[in-house]
Protein backbone atom coordinates (compact mmCIF):
# COMPACT_ATOMS: atom_id res chain seq x y z
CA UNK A 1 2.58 -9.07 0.41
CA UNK A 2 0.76 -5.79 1.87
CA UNK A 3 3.31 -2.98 2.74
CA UNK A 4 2.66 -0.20 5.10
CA UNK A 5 5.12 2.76 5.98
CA UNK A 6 3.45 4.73 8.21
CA UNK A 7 1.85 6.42 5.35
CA UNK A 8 1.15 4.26 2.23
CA UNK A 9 -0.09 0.93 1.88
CA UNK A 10 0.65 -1.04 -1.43
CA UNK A 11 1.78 -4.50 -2.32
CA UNK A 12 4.59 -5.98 -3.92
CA UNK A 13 2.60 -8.13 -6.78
CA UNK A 14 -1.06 -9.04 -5.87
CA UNK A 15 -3.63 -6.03 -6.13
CA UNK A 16 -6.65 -7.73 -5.45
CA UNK A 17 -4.83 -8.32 -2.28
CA UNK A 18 -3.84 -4.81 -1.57
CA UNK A 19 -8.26 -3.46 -1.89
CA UNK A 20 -8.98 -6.26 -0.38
CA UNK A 21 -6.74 -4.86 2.98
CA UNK A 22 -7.83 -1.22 1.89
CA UNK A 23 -11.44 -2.22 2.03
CA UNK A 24 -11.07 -3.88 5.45
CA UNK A 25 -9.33 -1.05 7.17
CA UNK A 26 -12.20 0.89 5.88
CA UNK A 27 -10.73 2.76 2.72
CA UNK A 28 -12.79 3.66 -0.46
CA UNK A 29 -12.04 2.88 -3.80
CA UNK A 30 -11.75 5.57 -5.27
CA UNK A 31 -8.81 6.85 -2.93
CA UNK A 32 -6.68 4.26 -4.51
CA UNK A 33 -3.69 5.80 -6.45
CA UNK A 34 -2.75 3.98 -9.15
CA UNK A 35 0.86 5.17 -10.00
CA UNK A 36 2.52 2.89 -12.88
CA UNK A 37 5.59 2.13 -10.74
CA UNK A 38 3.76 2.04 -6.84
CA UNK A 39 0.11 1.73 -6.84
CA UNK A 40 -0.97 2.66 -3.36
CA UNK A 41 -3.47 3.97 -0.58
CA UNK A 42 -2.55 6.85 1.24
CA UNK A 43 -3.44 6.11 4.80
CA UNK A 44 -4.31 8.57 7.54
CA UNK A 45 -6.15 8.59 10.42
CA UNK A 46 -8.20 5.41 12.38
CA UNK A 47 -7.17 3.60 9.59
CA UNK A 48 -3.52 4.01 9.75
CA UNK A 49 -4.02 3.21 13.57
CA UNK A 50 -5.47 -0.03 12.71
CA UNK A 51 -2.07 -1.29 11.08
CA UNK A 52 1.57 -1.57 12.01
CA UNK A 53 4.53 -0.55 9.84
CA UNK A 54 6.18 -3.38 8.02
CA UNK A 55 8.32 -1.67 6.02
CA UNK A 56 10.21 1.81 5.23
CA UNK A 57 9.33 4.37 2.98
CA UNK A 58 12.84 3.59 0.86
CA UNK A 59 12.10 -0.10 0.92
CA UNK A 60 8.36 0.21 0.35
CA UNK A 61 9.69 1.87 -3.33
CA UNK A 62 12.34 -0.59 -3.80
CA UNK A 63 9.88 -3.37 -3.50
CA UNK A 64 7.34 -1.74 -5.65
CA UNK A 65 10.12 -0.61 -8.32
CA UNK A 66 11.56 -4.92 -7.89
CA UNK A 67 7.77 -6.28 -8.72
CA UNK A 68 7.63 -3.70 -12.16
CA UNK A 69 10.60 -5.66 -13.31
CA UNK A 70 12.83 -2.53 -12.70
């Protein structure tokens, strides 16, 4: 599942998934972030006004921290 807070987007499990949704909001590559524990985009700008929060900042790392195996 994609996860947006406002600020990041990631995924809880399926990365191909998560460039795939960077890529269509118009996001490069190489701004991905890949942190061990929460692999994300920061978002910003038209792109962040192309989406709609799903999630918390708190839960967005809870998730991310749940699909590690933490």
């Amino acid at each position: 599942m994609i996860l947006f807070d406002g600020t990041h987007l990631a995924t809880d499990g399926d990365l191909a998934e998560l460039h795939a949704k960077a890529a269509e909001i118009g996001l490069e590559p190489k701004w991905f972030q890949d942190h061990p524990r929460h692999p994300h985009y920061d978002v910003w700008g038209a792109p962040a006004r192309r989406l709609v929060a799903n999630c918390t900042a708190r839960e967005l790392v809870r998730r991310a921290a749940r699909s590690a195996g933490e």
